[in-house]
C-alpha atoms as a PDB file:
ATOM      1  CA  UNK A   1      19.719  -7.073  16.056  1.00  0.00           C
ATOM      2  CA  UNK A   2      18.560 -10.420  14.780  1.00  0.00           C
ATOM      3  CA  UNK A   3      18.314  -9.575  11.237  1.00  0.00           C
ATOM      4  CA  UNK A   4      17.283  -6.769   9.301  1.00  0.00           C
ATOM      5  CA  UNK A   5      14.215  -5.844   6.500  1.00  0.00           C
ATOM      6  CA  UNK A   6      15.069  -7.889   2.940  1.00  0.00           C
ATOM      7  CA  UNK A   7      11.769  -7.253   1.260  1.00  0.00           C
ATOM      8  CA  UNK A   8       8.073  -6.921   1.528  1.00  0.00           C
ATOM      9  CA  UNK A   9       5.293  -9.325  -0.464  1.00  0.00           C
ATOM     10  CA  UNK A  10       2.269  -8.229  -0.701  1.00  0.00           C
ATOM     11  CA  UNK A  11       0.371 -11.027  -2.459  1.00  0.00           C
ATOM     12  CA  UNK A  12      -2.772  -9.781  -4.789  1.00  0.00           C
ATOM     13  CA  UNK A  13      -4.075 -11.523  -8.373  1.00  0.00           C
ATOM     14  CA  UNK A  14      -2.314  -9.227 -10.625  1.00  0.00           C
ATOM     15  CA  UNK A  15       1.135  -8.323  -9.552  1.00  0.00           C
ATOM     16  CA  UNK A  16       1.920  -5.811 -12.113  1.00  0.00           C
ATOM     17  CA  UNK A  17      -1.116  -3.971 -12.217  1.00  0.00           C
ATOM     18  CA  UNK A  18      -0.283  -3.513  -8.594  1.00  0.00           C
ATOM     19  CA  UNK A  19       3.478  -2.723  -8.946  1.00  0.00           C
ATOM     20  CA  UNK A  20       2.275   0.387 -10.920  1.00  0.00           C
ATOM     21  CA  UNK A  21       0.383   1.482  -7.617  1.00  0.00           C
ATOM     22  CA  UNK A  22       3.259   1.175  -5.560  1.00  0.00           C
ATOM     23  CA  UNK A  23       6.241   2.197  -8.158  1.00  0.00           C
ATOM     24  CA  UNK A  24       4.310   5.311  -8.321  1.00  0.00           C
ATOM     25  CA  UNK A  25       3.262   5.989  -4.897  1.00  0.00           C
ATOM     26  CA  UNK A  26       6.937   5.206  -3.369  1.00  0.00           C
ATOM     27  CA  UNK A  27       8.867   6.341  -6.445  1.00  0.00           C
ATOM     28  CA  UNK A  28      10.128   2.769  -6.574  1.00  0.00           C
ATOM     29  CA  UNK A  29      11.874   1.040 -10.172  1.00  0.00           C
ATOM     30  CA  UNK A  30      10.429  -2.125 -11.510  1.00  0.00           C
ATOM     31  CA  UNK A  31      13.681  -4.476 -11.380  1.00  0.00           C
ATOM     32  CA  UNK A  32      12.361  -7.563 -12.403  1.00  0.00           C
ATOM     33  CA  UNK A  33       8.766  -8.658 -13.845  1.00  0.00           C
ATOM     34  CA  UNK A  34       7.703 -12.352 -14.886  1.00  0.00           C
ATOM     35  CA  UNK A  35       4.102 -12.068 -15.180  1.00  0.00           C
ATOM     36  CA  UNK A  36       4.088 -14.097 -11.636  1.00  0.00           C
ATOM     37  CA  UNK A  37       6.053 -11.526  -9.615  1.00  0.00           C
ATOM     38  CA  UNK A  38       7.307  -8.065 -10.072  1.00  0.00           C
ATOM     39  CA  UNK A  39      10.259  -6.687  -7.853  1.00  0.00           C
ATOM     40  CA  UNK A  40      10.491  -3.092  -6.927  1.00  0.00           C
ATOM     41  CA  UNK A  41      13.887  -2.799  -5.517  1.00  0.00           C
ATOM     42  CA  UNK A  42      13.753  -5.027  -2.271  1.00  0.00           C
ATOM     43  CA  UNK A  43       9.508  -5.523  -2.586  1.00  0.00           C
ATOM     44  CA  UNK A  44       8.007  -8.370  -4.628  1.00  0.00           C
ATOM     45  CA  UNK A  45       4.620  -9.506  -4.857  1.00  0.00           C
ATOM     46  CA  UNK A  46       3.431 -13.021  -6.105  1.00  0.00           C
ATOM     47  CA  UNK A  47      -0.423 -14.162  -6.645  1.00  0.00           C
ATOM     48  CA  UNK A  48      -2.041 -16.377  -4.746  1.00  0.00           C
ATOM     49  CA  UNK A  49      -5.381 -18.714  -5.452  1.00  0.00           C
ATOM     50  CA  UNK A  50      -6.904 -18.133  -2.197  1.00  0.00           C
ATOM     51  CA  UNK A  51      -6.186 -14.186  -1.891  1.00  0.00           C
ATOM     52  CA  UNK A  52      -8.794 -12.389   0.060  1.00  0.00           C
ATOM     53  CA  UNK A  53      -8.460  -8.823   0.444  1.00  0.00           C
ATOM     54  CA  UNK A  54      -9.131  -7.378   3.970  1.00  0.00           C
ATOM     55  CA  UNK A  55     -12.031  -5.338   4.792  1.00  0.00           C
ATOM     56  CA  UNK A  56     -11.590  -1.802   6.856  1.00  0.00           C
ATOM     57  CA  UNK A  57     -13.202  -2.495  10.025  1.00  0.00           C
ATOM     58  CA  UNK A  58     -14.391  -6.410   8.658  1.00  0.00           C
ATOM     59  CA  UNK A  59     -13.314  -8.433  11.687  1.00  0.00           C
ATOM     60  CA  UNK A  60     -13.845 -11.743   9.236  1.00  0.00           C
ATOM     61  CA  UNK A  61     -11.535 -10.128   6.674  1.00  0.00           C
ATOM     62  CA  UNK A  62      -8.976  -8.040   8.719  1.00  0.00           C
ATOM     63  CA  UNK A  63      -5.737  -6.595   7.428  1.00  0.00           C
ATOM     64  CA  UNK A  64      -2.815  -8.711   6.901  1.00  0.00           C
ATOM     65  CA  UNK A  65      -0.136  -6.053   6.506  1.00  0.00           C
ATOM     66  CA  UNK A  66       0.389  -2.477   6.430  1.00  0.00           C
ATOM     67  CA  UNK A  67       2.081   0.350   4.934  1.00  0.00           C
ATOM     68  CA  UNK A  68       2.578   3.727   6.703  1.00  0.00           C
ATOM     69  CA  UNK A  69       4.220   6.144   3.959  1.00  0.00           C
ATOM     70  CA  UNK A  70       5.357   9.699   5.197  1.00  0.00           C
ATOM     71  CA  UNK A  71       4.288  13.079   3.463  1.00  0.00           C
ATOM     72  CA  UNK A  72       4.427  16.124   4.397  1.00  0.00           C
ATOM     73  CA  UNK A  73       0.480  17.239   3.974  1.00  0.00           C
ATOM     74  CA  UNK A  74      -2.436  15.085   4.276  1.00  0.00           C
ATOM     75  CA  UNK A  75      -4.254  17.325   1.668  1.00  0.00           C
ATOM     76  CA  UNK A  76      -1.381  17.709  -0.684  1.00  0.00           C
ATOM     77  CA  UNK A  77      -1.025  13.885  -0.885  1.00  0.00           C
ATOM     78  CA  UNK A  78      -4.477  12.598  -0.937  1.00  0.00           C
ATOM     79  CA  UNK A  79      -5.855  13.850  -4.089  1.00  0.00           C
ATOM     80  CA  UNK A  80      -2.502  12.487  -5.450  1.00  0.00           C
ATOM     81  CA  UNK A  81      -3.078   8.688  -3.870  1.00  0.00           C
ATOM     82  CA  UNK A  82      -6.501   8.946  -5.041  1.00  0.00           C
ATOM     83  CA  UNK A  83      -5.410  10.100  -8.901  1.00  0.00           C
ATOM     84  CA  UNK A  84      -3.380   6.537  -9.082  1.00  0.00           C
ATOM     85  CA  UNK A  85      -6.343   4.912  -7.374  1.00  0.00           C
ATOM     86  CA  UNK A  86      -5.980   4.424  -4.041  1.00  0.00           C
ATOM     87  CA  UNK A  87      -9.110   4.904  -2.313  1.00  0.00           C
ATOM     88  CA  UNK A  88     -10.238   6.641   1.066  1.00  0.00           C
ATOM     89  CA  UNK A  89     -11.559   4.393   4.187  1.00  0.00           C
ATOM     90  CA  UNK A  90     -14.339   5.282   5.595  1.00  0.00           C
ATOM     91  CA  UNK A  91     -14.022   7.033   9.115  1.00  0.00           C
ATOM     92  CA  UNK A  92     -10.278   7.794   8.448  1.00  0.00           C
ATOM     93  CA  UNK A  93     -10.861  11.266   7.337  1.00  0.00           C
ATOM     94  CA  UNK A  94      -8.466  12.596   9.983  1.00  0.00           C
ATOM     95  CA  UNK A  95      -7.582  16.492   9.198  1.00  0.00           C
ATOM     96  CA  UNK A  96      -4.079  15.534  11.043  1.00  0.00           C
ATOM     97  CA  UNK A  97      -1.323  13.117  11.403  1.00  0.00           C
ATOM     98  CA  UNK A  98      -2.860   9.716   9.489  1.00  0.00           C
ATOM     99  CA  UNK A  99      -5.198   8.882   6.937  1.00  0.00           C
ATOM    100  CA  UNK A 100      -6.465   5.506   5.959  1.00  0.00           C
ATOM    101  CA  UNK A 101      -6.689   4.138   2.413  1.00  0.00           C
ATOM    102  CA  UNK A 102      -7.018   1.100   0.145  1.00  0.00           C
ATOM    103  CA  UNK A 103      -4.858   0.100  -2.827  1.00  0.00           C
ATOM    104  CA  UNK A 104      -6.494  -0.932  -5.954  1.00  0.00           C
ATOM    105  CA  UNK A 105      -6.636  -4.612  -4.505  1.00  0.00           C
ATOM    106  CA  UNK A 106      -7.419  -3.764  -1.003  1.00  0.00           C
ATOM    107  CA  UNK A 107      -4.786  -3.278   0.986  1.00  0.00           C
ATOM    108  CA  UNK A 108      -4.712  -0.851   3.764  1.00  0.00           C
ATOM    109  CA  UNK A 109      -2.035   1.678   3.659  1.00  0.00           C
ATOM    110  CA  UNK A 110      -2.039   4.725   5.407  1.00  0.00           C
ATOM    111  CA  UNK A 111      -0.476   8.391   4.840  1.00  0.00           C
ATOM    112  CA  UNK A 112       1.272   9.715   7.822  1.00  0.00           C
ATOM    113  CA  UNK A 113       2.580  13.100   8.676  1.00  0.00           C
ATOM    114  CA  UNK A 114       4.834  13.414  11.245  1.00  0.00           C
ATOM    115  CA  UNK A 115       4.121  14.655  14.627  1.00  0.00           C
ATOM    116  CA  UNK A 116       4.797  18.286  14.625  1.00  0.00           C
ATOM    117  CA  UNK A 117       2.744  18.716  11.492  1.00  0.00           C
END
């Protein structure tokens, strides 16, 4: 091994309008928050002037990063990811193992079952 995961950034203009997303969605705890930044255990996020969200399927604007979060039911958790404002891709409406969504900035994340679901 030549190191190991510290933290994630995800940079986006308001960090802890974002934080809420992700606190929520990952049960994570707001450690720290400066107005710039806002830590949720080992994940910060800081703005950036020349943030440009990615576009699903925009070749000019692709993704930058991704998050794959584990549930147990795609239907379960979707109406739940879409209650704190995540919202659904189009042509990721898979019935089984992966859906694709946007965060309130833009960010792709996607819910994932596993394989024997």
């Amino acid at each position: 091994m030549i190191g190991r995961l510290y933290t994630v950034v995800i940079d986006c203009p308001d960090p802890g309008e974002l934080a809420g997303f992700y606190e929520k969605l990952l049960s994570l705890s707001r450690q720290e928050d400066t107005g710039d930044f806002v830590v949720l255990q080992n994940a910060a996020g800081a703005p950036v002037d020349d943030f440009r969200a990615p576009r699903w399927t925009d070749s000019a604007r692709p993704q930058q990063m991704h998050i794959d979060v584990m549930v147990a039911d795609l239907d379960t958790a979707e109406p739940q990811v879409l209650a704190l404002g995540a919202t659904l891709l189009d042509g990721s409406d898979k019935p089984i193992g992966y859906r694709v969504y946007e965060d309130p900035v833009g960010h792709p994340f996607c819910l994932i079952t596993p394989e024997e679901a």
